[in-house]
N, C-alpha and C. Protein backbone atom coordinates (compact mmCIF):
# COMPACT_ATOMS: atom_id res chain seq x y z
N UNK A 1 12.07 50.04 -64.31
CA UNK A 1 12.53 50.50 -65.60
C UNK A 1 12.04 49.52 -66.65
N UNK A 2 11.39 50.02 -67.65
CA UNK A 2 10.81 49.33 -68.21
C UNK A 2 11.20 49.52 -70.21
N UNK A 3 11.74 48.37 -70.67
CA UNK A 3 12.06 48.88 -71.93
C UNK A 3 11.32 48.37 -73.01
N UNK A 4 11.33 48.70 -74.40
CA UNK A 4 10.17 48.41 -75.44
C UNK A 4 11.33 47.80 -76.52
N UNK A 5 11.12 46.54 -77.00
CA UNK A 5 11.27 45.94 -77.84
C UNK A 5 10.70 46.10 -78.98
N UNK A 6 11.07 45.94 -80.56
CA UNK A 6 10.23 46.11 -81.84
C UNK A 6 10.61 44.86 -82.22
N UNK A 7 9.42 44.21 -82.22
CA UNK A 7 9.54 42.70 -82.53
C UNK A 7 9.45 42.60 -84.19
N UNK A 8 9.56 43.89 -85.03
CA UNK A 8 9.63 43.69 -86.18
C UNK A 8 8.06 43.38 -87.55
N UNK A 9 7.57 43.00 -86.18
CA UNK A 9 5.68 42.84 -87.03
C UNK A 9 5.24 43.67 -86.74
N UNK A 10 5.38 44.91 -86.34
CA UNK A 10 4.58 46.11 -85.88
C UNK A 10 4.12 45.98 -84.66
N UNK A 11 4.42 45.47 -83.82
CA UNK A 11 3.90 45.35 -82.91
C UNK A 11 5.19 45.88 -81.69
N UNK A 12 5.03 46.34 -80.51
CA UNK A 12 6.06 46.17 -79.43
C UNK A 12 5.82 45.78 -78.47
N UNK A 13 6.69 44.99 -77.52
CA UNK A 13 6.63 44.07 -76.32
C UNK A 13 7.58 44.83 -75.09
N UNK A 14 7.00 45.31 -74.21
CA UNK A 14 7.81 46.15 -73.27
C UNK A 14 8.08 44.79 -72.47
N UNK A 15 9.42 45.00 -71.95
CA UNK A 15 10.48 44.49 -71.21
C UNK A 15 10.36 44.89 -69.85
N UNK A 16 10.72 44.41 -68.58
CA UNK A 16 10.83 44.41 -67.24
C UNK A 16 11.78 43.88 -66.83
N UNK A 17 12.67 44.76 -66.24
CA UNK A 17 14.15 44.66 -65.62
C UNK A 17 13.64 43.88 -64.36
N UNK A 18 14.70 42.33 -64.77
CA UNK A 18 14.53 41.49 -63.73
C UNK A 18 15.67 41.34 -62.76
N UNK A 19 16.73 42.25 -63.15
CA UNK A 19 17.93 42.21 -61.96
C UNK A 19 17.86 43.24 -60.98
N UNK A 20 18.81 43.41 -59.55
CA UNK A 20 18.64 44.22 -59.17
C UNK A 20 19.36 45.54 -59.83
N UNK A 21 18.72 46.71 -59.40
CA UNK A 21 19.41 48.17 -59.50
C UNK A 21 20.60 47.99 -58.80
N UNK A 22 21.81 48.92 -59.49
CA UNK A 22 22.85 48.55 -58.65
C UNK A 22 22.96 49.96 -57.38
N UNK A 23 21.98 50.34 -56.72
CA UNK A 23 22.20 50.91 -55.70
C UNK A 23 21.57 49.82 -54.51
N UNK A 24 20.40 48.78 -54.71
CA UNK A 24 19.29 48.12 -54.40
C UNK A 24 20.92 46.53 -53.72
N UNK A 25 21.73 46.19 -55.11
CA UNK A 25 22.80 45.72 -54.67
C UNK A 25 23.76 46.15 -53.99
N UNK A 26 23.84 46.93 -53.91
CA UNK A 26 24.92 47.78 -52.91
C UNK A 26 24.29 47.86 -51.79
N UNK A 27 23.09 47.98 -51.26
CA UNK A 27 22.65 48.22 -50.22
C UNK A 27 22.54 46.53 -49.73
N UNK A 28 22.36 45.24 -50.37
CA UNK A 28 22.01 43.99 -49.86
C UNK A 28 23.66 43.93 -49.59
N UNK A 29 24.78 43.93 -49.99
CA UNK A 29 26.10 43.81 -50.37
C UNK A 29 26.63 44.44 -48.87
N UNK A 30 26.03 45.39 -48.77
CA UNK A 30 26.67 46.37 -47.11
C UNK A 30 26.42 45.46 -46.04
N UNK A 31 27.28 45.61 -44.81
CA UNK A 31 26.97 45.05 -43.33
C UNK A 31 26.52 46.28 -42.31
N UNK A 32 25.74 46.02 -42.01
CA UNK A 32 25.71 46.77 -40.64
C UNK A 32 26.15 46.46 -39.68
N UNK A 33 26.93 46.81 -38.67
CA UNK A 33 27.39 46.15 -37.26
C UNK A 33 26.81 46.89 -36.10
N UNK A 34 26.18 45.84 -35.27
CA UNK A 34 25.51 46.43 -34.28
C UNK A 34 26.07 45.75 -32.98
N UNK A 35 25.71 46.54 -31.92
CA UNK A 35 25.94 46.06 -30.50
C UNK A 35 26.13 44.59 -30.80
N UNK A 36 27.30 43.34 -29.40
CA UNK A 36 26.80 42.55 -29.18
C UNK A 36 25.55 41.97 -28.81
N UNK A 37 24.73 40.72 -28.58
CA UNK A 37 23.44 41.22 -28.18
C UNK A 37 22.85 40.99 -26.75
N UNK A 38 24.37 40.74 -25.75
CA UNK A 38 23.61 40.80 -23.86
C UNK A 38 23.48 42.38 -24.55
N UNK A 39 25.18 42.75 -24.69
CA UNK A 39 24.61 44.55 -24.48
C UNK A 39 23.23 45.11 -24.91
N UNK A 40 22.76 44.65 -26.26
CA UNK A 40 22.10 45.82 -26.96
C UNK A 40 20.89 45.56 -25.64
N UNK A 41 20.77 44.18 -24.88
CA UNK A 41 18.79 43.95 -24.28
C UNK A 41 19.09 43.93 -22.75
N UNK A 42 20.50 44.39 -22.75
CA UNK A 42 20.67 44.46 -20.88
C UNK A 42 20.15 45.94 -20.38
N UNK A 43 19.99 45.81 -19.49
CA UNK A 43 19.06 47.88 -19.14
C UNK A 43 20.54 48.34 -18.91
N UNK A 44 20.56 49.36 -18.86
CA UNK A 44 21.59 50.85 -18.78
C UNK A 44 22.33 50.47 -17.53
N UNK A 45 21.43 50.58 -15.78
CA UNK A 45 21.56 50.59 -15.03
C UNK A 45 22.52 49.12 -14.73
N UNK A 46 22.45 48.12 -15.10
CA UNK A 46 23.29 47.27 -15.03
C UNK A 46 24.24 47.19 -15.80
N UNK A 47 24.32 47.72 -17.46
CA UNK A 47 25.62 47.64 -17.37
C UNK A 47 27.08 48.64 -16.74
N UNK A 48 26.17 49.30 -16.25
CA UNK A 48 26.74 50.35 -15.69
C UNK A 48 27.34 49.70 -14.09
N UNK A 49 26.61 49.25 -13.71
CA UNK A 49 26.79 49.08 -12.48
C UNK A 49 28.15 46.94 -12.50
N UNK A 50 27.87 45.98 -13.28
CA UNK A 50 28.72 45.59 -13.68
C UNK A 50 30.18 45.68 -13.86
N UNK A 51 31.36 45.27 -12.77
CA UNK A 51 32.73 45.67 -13.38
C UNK A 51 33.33 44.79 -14.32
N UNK A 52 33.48 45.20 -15.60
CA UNK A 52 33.42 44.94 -16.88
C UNK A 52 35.33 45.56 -16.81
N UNK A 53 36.10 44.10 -17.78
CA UNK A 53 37.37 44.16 -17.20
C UNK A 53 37.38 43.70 -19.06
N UNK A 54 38.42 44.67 -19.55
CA UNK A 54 38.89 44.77 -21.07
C UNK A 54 39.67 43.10 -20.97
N UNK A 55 38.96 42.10 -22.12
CA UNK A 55 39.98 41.02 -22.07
C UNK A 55 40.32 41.04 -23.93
N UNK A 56 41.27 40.30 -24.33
CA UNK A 56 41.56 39.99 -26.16
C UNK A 56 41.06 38.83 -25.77
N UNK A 57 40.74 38.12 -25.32
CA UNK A 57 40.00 36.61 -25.49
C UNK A 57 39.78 35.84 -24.20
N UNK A 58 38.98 35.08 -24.17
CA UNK A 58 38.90 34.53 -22.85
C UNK A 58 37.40 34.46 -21.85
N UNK A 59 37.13 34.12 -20.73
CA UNK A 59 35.78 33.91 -20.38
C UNK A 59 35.69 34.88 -18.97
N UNK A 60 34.94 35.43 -18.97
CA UNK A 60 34.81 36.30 -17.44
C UNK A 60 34.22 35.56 -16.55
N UNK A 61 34.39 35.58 -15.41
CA UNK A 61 33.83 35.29 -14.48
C UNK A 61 32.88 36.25 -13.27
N UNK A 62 31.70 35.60 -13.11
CA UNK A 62 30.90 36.61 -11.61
C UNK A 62 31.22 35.74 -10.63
N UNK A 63 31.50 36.24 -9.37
CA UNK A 63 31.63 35.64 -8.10
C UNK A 63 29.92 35.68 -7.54
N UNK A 64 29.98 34.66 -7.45
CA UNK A 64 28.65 34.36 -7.14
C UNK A 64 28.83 35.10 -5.29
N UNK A 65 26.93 35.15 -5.07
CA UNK A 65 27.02 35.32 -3.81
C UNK A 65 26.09 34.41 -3.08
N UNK A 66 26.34 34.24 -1.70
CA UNK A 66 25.34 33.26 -1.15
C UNK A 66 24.05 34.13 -0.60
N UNK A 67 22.83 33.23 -1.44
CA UNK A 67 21.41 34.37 -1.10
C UNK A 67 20.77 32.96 -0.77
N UNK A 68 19.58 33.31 -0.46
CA UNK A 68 18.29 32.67 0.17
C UNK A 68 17.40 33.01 0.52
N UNK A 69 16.12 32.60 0.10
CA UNK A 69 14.89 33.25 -0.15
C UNK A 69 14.19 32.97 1.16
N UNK A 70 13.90 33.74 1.92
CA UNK A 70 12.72 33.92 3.33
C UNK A 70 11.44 33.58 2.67
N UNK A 71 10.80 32.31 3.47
CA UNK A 71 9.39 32.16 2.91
C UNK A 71 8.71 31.25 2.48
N UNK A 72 9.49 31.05 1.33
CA UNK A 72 9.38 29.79 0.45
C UNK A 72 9.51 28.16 1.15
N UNK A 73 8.82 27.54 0.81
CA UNK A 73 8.76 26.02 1.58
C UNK A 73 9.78 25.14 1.28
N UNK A 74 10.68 25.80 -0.25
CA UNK A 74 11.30 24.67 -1.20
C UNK A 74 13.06 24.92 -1.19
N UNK A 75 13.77 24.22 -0.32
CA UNK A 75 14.93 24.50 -0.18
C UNK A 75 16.04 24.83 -1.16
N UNK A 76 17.49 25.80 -0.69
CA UNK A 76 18.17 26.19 -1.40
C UNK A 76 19.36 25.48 -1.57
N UNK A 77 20.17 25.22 -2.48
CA UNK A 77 21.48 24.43 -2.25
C UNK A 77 22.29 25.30 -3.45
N UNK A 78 23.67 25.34 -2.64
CA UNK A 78 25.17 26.11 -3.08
C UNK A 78 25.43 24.94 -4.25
N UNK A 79 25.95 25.76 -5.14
CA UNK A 79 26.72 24.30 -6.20
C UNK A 79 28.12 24.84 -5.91
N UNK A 80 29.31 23.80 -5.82
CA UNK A 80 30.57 24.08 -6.57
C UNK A 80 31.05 23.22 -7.02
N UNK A 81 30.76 23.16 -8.24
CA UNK A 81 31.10 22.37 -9.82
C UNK A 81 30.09 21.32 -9.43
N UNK A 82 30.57 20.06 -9.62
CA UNK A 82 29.46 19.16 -9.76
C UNK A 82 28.75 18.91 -8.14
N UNK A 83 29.91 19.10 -7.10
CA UNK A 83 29.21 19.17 -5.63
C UNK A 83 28.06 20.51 -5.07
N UNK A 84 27.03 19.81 -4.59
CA UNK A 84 26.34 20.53 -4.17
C UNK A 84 26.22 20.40 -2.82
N UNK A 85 25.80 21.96 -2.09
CA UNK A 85 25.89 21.79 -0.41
C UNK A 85 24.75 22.06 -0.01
N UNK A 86 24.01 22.00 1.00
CA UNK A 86 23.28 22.16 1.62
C UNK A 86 23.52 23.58 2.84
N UNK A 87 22.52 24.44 2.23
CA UNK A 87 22.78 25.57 3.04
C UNK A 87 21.90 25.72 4.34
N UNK A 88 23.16 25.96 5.21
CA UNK A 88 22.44 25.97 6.75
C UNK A 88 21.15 26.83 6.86
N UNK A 89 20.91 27.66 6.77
CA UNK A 89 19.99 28.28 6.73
C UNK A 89 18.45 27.82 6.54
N UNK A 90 18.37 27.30 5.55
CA UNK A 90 17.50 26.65 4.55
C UNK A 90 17.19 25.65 5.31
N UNK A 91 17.76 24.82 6.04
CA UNK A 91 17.61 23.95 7.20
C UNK A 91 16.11 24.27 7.83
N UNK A 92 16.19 25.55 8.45
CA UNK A 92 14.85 26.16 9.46
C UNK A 92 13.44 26.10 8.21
N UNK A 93 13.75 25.57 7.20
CA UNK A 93 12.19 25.54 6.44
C UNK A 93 11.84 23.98 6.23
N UNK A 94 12.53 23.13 7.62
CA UNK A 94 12.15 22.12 7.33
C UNK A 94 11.18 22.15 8.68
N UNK A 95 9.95 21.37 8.81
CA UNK A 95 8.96 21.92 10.11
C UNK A 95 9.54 20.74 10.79
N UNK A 96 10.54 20.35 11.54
CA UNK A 96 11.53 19.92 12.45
C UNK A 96 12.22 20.51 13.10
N UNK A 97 12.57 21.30 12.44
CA UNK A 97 13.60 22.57 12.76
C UNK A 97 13.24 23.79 12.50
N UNK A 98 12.11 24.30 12.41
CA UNK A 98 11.48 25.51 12.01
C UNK A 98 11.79 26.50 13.51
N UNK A 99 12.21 26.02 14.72
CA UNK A 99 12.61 26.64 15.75
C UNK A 99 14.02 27.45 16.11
N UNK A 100 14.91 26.88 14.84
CA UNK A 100 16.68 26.93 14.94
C UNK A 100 16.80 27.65 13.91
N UNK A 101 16.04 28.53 13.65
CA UNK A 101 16.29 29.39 12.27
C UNK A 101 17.55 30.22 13.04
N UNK A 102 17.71 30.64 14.61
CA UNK A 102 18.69 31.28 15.10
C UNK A 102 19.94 30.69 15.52
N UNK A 103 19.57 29.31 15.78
CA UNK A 103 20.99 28.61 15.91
C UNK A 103 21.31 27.88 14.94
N UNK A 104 22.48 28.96 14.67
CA UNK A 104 23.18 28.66 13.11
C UNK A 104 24.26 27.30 13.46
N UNK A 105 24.95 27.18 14.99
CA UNK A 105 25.60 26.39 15.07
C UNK A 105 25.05 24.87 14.69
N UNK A 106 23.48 24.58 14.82
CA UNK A 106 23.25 23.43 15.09
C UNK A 106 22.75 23.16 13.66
N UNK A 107 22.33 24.45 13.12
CA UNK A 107 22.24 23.84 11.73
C UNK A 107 23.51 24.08 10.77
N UNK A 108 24.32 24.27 11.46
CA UNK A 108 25.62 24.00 10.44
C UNK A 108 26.05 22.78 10.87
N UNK A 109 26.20 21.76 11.80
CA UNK A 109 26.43 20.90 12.08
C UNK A 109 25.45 19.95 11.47
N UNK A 110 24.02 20.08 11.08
CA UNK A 110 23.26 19.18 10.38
C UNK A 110 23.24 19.35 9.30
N UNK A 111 23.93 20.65 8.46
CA UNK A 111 24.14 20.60 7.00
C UNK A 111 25.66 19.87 6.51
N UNK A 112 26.49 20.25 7.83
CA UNK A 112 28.02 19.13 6.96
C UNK A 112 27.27 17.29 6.87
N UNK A 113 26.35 17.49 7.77
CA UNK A 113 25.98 15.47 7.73
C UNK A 113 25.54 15.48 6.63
N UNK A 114 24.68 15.97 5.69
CA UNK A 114 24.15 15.48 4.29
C UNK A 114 25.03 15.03 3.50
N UNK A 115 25.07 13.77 2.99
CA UNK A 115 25.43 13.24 1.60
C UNK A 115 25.18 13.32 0.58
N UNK A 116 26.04 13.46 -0.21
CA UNK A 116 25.17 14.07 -2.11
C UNK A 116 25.24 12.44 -2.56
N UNK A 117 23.98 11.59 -3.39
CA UNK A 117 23.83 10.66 -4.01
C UNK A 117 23.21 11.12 -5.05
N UNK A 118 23.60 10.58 -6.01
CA UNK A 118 22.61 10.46 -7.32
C UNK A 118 22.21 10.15 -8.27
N UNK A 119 20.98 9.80 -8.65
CA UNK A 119 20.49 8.66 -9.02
C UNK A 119 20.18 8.57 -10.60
N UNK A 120 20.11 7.52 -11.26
CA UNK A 120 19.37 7.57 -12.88
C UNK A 120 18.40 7.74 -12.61
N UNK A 121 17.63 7.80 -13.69
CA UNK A 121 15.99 7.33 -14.16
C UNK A 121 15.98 6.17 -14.01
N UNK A 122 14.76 6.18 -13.34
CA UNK A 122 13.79 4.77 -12.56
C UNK A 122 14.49 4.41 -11.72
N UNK A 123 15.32 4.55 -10.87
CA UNK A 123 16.37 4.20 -9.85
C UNK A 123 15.34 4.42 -8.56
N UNK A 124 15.39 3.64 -7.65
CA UNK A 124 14.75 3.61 -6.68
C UNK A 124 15.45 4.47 -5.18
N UNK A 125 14.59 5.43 -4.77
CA UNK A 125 15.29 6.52 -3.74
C UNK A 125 15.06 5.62 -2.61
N UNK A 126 13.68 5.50 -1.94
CA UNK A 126 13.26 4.78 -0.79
C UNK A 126 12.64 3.84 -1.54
N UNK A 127 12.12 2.35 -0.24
CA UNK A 127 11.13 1.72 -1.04
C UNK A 127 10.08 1.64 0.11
N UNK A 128 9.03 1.27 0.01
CA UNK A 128 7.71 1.43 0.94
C UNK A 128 7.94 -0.09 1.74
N UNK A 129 7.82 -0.31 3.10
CA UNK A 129 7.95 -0.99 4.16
C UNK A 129 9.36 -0.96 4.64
N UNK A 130 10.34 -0.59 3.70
CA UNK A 130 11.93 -0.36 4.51
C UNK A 130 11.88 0.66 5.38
N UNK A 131 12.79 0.18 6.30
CA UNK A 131 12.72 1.39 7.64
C UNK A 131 13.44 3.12 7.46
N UNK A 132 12.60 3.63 7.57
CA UNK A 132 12.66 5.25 7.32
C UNK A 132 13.89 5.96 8.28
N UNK A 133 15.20 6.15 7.69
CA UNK A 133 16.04 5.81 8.59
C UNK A 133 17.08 7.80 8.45
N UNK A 134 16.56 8.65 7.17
CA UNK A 134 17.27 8.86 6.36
C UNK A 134 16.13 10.51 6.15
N UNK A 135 16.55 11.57 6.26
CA UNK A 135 15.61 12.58 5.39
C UNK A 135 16.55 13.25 4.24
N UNK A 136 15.36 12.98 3.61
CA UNK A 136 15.90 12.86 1.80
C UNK A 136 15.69 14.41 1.33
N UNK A 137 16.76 15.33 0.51
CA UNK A 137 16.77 16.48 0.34
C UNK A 137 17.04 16.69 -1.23
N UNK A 138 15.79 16.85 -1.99
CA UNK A 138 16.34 16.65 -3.49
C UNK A 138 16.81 18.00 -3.80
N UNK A 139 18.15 17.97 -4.87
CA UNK A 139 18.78 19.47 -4.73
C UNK A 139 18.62 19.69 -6.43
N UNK A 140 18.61 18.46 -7.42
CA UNK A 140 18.18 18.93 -8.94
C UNK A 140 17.89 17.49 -9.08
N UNK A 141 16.34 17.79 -10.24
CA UNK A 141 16.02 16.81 -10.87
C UNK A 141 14.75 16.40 -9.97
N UNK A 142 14.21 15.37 -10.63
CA UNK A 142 12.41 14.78 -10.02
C UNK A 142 12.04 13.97 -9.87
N UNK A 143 11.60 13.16 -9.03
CA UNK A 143 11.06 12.40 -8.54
C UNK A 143 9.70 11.92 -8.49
N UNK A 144 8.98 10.77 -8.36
CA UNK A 144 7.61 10.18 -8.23
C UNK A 144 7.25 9.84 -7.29
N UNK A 145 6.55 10.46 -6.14
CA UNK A 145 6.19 9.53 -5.13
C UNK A 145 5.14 8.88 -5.11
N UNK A 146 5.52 7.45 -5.07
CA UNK A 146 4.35 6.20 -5.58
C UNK A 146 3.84 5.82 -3.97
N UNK A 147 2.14 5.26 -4.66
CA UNK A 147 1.85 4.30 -3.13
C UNK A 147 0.73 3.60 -3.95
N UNK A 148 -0.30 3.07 -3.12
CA UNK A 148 -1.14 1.74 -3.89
C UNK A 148 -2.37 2.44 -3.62
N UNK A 149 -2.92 2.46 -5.03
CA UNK A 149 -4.01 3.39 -5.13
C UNK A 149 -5.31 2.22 -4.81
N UNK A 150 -6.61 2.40 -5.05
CA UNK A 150 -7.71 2.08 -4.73
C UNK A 150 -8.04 0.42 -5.01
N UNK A 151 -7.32 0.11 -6.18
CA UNK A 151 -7.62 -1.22 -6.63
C UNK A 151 -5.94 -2.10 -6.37
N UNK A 152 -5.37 -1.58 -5.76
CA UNK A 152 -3.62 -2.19 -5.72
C UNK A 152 -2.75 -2.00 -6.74
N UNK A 153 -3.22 -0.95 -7.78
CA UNK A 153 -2.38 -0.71 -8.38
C UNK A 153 -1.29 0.45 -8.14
N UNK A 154 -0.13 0.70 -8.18
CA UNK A 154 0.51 1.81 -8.13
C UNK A 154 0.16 3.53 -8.68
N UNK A 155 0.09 4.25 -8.14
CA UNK A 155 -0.20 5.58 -8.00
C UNK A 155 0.94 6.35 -8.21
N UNK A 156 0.79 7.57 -8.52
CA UNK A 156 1.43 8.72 -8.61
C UNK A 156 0.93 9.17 -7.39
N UNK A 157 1.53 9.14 -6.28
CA UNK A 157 1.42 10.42 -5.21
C UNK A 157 1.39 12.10 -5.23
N UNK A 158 2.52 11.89 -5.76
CA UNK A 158 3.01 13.54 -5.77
C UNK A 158 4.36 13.45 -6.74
N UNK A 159 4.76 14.43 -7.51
CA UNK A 159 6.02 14.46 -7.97
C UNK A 159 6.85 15.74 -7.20
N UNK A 160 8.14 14.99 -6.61
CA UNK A 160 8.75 15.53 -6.25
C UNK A 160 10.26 16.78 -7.30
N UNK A 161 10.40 17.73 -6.47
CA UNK A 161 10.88 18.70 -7.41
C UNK A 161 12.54 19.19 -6.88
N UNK A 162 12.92 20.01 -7.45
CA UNK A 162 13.61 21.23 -6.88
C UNK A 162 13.49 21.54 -5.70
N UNK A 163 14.50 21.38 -4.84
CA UNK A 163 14.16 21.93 -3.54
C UNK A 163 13.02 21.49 -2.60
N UNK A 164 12.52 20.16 -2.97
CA UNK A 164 11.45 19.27 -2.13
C UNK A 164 12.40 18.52 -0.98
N UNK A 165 11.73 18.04 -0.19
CA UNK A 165 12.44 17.25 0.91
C UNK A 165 11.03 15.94 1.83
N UNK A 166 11.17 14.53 1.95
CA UNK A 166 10.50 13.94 2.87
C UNK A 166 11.77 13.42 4.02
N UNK A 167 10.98 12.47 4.69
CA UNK A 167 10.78 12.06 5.33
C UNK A 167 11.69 12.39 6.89
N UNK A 168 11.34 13.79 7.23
CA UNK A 168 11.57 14.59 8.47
C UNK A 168 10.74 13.54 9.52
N UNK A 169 9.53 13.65 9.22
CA UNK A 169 8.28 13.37 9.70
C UNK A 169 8.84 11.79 10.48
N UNK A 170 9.51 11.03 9.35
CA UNK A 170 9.22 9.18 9.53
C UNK A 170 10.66 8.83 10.41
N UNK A 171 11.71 9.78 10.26
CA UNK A 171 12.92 9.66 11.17
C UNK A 171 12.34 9.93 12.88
N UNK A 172 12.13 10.57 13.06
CA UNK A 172 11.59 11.05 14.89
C UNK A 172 10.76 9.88 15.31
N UNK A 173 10.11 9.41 14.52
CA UNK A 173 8.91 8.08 14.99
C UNK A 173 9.93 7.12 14.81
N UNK A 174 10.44 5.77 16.24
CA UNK A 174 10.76 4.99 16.23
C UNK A 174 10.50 3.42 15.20
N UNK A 175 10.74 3.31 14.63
CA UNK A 175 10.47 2.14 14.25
C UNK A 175 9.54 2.38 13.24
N UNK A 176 10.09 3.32 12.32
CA UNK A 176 8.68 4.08 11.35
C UNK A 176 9.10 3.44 9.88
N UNK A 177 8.61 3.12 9.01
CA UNK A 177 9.16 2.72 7.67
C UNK A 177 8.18 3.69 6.95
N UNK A 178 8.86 3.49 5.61
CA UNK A 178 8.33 3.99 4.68
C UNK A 178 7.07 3.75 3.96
N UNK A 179 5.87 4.30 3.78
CA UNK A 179 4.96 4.52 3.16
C UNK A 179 4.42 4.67 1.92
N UNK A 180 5.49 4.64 1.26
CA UNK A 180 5.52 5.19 0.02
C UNK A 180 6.91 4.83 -0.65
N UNK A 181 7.11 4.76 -1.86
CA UNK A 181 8.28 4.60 -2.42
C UNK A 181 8.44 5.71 -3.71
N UNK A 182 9.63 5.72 -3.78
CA UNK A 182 9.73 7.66 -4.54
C UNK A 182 11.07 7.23 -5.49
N UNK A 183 10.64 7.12 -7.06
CA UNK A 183 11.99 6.68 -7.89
C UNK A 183 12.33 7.88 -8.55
N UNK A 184 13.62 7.82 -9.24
CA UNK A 184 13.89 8.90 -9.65
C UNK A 184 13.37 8.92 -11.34
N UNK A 185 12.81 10.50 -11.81
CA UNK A 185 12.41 10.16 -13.09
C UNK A 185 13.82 11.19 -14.02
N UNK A 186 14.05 11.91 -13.28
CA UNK A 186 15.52 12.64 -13.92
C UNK A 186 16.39 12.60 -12.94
């Protein structure tokens, strides 16, 4: 909308409406309300299938279930709350025990022995010439496995992960130490 001024010298100076229209404000002024947003990007089929329990406030809970992946080299572990377990199963993907994937008894008896430790950053897991006494099962967080590279300086071996595991191998050999030393970096 555009209006014309008479500036009085004969001349006129058209004007340009610099506010909004008040339909243009009414429309910035409105809310729209839309879906929460799991709902609006979850598919159909799940929320459907979901038992979804009316609360006025408060946190829902899923009952978790115990799964485990066939295949994979990199072990699984149960959390409850800050303890984590070692699932029998998961046992048979260590190549020690790759034979007892059917005897659940013996690997439930070698999953209650694991101890949960855990470590800071730069904290030392094993150290290289101490005796290998111990197979180490990392369940969160990463590791460095160091050894002495070409000129005696320290190396990056490998970084250890999620669901990595050594020294199966250095326990069965009598009198075996460690090779390597592996600190924690998280």
């Amino acid at each position: 909308m555009a209006n014309s001024v008479n500036t009085g010298g004969g001349g006129e100076v058209e004007m340009h409406q610099t506010s909004l229209s008040t339909a243009a404000a009414r429309q910035l002024a409105t809310t729209t309300k839309s879906l929460p947003q799991m709902e609006g990007i979850s598919p159909r089929w799940l929320l459907r299938m979901l038992p979804w329990v009316q609360m006025s406030s408060g946190v829902y809970r899923v009952n978790r279930r115990l799964t485990y992946t066939v295949g994979d080299d990199r072990l699984s572990f149960g959390n409850v709350g800050a303890r984590v377990e070692v699932i029998p199963q998961e046992l048979g993907k260590l190549p020690l025990l790759r034979g007892f994937e059917g005897d659940s008894a013996v690997l439930d008896s070698l999953a209650s022995r694991f101890v949960q430790k855990e470590y800071k950053p730069g904290d030392v897991i094993v150290e290289a010439g101490q005796p290998a006494e111990h197979v180490i099962l990392i369940a969160h967080g990463k590791a460095n496995k160091l050894g002495v590279g070409r000129y005696g300086d320290q190396v990056i071996l490998d970084v250890l992960g999620d669901g990595d595991h050594f020294g199966d191998q250095a326990v069965v050999e009598s009198n075996d130490q460690w090779t390597f030393t592996v600190k924690a970096i998280t």
